[in-house]
N, C-alpha and C. Protein backbone atom coordinates (compact mmCIF):
# COMPACT_ATOMS: atom_id res chain seq x y z
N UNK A 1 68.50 11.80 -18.95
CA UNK A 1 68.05 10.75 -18.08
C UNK A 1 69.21 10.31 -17.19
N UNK A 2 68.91 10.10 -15.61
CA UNK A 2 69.73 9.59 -14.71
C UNK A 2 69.96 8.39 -14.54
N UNK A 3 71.24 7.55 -15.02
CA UNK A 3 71.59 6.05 -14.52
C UNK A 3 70.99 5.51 -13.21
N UNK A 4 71.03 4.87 -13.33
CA UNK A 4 70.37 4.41 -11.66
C UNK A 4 70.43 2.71 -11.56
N UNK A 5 70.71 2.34 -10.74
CA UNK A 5 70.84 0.70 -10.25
C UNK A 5 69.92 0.64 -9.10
N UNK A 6 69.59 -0.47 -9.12
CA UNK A 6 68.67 -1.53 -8.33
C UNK A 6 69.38 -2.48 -7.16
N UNK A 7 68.95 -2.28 -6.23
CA UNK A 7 69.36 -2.67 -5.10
C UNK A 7 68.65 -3.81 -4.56
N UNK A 8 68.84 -4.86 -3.63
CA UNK A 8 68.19 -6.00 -2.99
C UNK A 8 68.68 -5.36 -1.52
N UNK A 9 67.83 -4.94 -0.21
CA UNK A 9 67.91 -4.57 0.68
C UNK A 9 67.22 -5.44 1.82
N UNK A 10 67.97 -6.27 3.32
CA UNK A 10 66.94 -7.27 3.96
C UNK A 10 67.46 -6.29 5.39
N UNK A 11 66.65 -5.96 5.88
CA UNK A 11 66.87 -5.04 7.58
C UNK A 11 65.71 -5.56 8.40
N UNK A 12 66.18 -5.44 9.62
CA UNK A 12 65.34 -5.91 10.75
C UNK A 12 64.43 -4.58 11.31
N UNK A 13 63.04 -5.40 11.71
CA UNK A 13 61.83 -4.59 12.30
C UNK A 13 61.39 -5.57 13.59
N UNK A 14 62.25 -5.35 14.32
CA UNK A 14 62.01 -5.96 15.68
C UNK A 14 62.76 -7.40 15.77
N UNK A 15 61.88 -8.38 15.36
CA UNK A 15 62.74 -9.68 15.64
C UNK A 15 62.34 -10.11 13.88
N UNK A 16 61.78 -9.33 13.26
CA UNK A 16 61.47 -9.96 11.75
C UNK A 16 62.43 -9.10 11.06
N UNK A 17 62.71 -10.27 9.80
CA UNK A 17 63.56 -9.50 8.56
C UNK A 17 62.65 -9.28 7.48
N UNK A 18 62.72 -7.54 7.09
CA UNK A 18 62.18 -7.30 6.19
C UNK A 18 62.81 -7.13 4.98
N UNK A 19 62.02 -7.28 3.58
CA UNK A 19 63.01 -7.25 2.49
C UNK A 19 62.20 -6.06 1.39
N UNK A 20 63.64 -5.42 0.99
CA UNK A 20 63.12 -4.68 -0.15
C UNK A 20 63.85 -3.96 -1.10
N UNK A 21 63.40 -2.96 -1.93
CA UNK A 21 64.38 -2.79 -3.10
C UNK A 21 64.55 -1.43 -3.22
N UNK A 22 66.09 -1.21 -2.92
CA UNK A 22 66.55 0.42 -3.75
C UNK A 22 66.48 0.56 -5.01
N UNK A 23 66.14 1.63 -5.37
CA UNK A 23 66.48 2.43 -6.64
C UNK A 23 67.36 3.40 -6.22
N UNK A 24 68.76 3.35 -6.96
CA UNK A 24 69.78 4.32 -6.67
C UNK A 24 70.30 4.79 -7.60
N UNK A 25 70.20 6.35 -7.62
CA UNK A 25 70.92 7.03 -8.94
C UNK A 25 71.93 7.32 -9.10
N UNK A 26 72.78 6.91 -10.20
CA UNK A 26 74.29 7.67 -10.44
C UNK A 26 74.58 8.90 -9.29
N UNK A 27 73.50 9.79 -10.03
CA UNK A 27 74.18 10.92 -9.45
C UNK A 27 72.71 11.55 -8.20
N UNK A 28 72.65 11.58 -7.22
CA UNK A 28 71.43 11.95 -6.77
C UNK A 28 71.38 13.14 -5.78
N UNK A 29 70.18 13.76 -5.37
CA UNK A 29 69.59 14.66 -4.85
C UNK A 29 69.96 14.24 -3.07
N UNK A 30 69.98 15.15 -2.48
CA UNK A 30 70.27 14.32 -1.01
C UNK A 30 68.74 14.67 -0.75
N UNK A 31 67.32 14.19 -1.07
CA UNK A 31 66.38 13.50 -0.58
C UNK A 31 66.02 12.21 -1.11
N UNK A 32 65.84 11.39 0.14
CA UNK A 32 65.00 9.87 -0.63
C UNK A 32 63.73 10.04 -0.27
N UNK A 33 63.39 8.86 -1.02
CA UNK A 33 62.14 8.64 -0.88
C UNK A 33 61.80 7.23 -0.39
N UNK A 34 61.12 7.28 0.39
CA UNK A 34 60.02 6.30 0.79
C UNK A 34 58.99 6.06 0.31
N UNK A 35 58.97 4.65 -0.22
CA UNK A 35 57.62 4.15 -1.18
C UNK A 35 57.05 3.35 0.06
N UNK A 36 55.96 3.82 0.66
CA UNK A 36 55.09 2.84 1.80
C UNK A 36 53.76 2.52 1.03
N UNK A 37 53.86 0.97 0.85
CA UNK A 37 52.55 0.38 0.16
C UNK A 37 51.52 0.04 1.00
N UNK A 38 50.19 0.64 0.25
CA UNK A 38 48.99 0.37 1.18
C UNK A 38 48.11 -1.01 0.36
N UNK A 39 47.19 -1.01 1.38
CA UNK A 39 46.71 -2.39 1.33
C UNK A 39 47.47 -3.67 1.27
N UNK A 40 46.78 -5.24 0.93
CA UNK A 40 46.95 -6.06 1.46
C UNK A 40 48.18 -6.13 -0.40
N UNK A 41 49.33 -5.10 -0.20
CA UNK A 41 49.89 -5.69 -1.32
C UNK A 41 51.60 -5.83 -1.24
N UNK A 42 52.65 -6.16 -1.87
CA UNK A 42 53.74 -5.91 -1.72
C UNK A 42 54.25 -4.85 -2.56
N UNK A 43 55.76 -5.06 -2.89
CA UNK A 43 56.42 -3.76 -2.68
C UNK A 43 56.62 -3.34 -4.27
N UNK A 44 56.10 -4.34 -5.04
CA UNK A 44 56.07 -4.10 -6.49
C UNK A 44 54.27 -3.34 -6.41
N UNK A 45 53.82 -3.60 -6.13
CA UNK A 45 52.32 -2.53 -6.38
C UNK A 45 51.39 -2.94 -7.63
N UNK A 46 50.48 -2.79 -7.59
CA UNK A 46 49.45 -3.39 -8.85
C UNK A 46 49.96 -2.56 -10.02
N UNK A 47 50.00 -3.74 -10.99
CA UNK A 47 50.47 -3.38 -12.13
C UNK A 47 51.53 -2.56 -12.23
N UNK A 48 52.64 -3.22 -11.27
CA UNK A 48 53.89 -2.68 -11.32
C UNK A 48 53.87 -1.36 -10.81
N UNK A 49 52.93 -0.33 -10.10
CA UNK A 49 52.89 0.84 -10.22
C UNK A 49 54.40 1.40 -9.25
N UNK A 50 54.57 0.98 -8.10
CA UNK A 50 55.86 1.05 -7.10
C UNK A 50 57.06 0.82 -7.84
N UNK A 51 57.37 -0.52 -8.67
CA UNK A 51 58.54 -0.22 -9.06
C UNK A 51 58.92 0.97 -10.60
N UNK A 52 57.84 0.98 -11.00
CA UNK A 52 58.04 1.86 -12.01
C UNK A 52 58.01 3.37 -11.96
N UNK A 53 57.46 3.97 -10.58
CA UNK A 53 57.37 4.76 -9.69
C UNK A 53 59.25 5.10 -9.21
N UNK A 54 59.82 3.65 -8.78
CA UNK A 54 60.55 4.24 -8.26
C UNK A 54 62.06 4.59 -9.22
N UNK A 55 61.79 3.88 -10.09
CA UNK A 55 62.31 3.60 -11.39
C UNK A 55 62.32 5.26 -12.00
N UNK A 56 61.20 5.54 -12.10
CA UNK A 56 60.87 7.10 -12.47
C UNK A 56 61.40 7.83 -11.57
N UNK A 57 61.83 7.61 -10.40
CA UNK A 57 62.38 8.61 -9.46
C UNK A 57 63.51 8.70 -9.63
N UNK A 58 64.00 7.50 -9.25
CA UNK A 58 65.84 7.45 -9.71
C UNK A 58 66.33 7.82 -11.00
N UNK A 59 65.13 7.94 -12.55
CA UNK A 59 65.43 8.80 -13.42
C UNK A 59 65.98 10.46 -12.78
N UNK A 60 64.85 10.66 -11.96
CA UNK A 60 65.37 12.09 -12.02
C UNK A 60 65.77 12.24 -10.74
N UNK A 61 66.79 11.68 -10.55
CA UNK A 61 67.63 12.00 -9.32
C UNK A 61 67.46 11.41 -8.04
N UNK A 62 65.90 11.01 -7.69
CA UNK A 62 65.64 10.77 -6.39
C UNK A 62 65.87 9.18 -5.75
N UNK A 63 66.63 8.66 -4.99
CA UNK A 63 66.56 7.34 -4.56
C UNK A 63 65.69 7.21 -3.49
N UNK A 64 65.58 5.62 -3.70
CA UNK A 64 64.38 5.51 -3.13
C UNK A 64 64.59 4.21 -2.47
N UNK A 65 63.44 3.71 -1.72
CA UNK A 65 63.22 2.59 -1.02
C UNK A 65 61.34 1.93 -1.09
N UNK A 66 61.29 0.46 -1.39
CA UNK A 66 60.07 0.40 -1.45
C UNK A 66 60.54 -0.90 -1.08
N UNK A 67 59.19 -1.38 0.06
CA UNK A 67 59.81 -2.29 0.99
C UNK A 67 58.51 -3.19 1.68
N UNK A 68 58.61 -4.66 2.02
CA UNK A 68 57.30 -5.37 2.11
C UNK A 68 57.20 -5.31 3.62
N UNK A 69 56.04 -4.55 4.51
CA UNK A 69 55.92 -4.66 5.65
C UNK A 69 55.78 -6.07 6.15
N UNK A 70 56.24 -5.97 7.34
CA UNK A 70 56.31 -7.31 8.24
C UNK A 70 54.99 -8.39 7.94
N UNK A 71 55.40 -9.32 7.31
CA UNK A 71 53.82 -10.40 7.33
C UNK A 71 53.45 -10.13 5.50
N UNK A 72 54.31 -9.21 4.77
CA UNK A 72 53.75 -9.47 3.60
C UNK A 72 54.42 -9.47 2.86
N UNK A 73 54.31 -10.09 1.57
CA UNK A 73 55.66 -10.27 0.53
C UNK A 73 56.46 -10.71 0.85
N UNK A 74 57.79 -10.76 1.36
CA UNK A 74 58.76 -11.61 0.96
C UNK A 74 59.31 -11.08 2.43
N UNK A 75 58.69 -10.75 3.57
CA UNK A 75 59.12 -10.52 4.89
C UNK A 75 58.41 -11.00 6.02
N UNK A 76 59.10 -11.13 6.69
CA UNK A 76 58.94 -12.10 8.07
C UNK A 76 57.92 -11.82 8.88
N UNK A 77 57.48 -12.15 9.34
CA UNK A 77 56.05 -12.23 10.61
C UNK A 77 55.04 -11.77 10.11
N UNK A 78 54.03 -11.80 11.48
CA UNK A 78 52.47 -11.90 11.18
C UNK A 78 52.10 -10.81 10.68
N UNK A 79 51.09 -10.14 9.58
CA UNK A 79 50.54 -9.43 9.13
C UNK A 79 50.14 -8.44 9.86
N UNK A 80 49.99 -7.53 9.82
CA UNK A 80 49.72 -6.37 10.60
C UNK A 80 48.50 -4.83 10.36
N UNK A 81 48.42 -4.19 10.77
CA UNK A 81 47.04 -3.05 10.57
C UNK A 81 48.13 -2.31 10.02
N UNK A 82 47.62 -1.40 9.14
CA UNK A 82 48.83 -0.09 9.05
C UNK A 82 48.40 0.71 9.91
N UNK A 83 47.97 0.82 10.91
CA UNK A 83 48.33 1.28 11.97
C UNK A 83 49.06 1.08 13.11
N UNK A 84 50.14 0.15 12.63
CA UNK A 84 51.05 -0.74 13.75
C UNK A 84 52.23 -0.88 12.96
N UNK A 85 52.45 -0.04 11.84
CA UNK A 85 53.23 0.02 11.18
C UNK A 85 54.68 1.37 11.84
N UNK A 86 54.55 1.70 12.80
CA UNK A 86 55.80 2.49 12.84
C UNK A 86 57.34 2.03 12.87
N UNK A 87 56.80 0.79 13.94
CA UNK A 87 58.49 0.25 13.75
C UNK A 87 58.98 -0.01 12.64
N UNK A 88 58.18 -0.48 11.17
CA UNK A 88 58.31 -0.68 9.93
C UNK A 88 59.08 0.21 9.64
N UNK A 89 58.23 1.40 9.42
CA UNK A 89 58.40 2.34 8.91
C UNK A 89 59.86 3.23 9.15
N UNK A 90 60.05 3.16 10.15
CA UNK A 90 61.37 3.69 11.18
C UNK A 90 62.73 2.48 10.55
N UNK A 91 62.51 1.65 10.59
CA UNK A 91 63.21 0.54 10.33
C UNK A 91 63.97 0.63 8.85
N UNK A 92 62.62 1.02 8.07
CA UNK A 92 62.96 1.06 6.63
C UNK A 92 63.29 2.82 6.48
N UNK A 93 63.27 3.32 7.10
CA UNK A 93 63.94 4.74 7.03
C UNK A 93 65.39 4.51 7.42
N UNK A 94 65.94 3.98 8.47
CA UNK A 94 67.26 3.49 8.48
C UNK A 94 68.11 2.98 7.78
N UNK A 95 67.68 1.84 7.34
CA UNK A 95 67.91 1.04 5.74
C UNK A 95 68.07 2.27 4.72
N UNK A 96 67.63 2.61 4.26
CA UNK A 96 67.65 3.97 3.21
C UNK A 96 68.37 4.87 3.54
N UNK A 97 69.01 5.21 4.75
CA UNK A 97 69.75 6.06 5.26
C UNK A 97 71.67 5.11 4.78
N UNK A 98 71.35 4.26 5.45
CA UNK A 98 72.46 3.03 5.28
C UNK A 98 72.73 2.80 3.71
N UNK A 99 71.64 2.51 3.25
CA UNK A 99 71.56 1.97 2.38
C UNK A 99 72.39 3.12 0.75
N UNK A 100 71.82 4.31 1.01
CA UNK A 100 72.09 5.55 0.08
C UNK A 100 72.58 6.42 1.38
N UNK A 101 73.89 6.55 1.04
CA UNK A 101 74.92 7.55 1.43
C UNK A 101 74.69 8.57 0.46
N UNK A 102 74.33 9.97 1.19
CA UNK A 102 74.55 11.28 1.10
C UNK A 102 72.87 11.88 0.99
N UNK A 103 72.04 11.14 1.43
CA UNK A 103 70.78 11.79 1.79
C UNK A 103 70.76 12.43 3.14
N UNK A 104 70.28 13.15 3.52
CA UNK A 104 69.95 13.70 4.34
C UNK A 104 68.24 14.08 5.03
N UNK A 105 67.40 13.72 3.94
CA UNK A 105 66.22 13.70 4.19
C UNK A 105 65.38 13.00 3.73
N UNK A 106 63.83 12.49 4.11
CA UNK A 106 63.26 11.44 3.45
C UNK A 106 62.07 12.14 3.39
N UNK A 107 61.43 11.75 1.98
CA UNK A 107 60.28 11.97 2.06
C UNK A 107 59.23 10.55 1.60
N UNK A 108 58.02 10.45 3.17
CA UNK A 108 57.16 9.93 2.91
C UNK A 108 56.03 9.40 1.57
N UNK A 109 56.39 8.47 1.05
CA UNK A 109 55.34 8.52 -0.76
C UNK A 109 54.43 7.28 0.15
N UNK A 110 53.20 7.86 -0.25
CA UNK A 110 51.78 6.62 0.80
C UNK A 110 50.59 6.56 -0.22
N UNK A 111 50.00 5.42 -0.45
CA UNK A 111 48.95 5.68 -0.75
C UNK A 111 48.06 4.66 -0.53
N UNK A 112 46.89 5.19 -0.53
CA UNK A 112 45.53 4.39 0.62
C UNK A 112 45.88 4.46 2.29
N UNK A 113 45.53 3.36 2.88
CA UNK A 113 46.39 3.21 3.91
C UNK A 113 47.61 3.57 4.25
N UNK A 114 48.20 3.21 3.24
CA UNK A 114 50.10 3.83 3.85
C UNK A 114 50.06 4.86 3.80
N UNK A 115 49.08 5.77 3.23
CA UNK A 115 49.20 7.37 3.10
C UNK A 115 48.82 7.71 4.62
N UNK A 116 47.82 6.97 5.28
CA UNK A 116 47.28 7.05 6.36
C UNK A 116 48.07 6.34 7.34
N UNK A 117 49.37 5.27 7.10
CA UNK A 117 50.11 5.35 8.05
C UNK A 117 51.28 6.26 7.88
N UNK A 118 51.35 6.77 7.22
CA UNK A 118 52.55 8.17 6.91
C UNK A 118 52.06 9.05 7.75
N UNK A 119 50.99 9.86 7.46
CA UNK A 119 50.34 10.69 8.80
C UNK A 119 50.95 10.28 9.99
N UNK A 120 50.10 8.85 10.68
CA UNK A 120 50.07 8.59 12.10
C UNK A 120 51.96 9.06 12.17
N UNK A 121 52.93 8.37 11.24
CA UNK A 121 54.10 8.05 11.84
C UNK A 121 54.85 9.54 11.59
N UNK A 122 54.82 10.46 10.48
CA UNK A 122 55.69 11.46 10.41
C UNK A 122 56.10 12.08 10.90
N UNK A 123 55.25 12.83 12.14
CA UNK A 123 55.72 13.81 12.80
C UNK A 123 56.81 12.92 14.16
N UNK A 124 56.85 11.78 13.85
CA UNK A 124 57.59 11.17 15.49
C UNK A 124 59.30 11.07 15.11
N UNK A 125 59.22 11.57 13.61
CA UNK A 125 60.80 11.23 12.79
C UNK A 125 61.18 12.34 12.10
N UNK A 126 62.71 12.80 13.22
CA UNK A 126 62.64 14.02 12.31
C UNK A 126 63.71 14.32 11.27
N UNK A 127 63.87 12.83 10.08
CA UNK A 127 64.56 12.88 9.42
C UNK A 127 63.33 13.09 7.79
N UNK A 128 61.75 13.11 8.64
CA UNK A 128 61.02 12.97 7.52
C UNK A 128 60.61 14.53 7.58
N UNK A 129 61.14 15.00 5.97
CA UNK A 129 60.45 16.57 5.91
C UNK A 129 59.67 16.82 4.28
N UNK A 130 58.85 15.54 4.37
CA UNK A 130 57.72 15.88 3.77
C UNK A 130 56.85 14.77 3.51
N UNK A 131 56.13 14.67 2.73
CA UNK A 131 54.82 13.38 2.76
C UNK A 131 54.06 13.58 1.23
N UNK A 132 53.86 12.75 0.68
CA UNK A 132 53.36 13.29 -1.01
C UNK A 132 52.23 11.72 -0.37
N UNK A 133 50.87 11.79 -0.31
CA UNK A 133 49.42 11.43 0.28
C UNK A 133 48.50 11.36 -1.17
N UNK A 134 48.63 9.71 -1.03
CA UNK A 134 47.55 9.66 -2.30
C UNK A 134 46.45 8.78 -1.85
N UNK A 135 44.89 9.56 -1.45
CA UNK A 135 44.04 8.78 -1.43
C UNK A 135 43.89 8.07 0.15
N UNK A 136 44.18 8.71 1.03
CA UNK A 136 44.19 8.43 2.71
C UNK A 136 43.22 7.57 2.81
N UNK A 137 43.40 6.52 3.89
CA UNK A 137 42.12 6.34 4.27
C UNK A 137 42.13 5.44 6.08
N UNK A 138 41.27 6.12 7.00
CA UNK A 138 40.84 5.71 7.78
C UNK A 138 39.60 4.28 8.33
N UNK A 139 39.38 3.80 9.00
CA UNK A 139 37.92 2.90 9.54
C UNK A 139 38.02 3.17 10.69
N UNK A 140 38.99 4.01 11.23
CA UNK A 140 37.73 4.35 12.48
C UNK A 140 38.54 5.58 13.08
N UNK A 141 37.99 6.11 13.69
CA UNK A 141 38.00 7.78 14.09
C UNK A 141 39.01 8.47 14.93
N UNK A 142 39.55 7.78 15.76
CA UNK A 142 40.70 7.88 16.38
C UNK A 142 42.07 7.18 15.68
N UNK A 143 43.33 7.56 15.73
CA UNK A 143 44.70 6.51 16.08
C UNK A 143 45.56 7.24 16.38
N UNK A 144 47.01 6.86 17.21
CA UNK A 144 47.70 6.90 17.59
C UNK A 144 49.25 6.68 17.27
């Protein structure tokens, strides 16, 4: 099993400060991960599922980031669609970059909605080279 410490992380997404939490391993893999939470929840996840998720990652090597979009949990401004989530998303990819020295790549973790804002945002970042999609979901037929 891999040591790993817990981080308190606050970075800016436009004119709001967002807040959230590394998991960082002793010794780690140069990919992180991105924990993007869907629905109306924060960055701990029902029934703990995000931090114990990320907890499990930084066991085996992977650091991570899981982080409360703008307007929810414990971060600044008005609530938002996850479909208006890129600057978030971009924002908190930076942070994780900053944040864990010696990654080099991130991979997208989404589920519900965030799986469905991982889509819209991945291909516009090309530090993201992969996406692990649990449970997508759309309401309406087009986005951008």
């Amino acid at each position: 099993m891999n040591a790993y410490r817990e981080q308190g992380v606050v970075f800016k997404s436009g004119y709001n400060r967002l807040v959230g939490i590394a998991a960082i391993p002793e010794v780690a893999t140069d990919v992180g991960v991105l924990i993007l939470v869907g629905g109306p929840q924060y960055r701990v996840g029902s029934h703990r599922q995000f931090t114990l998720l990320a907890r499990s990652l930084a066991e085996a090597g992977f650091a991570s980031l899981r982080f409360d979009y703008t307007g929810m949990g414990d971060s600044e401004g008005g609530e938002q669609e996850f479909d208006k989530t890129k600057e978030d998303i971009s924002a908190a990819i930076d942070a994780l970059f900053e944040t864990i020295p010696g990654i080099s790549r991130v991979v997208l973790w989404g589920l519900c909605d965030a799986a469905s804002s991982a889509m819209i945002f991945a291909y516009s970042h090309e530090r993201v080279t992969g996406m692990i999609l649990l449970n997508p979901w759309v309401h309406k037929g087009e986005y951008s």
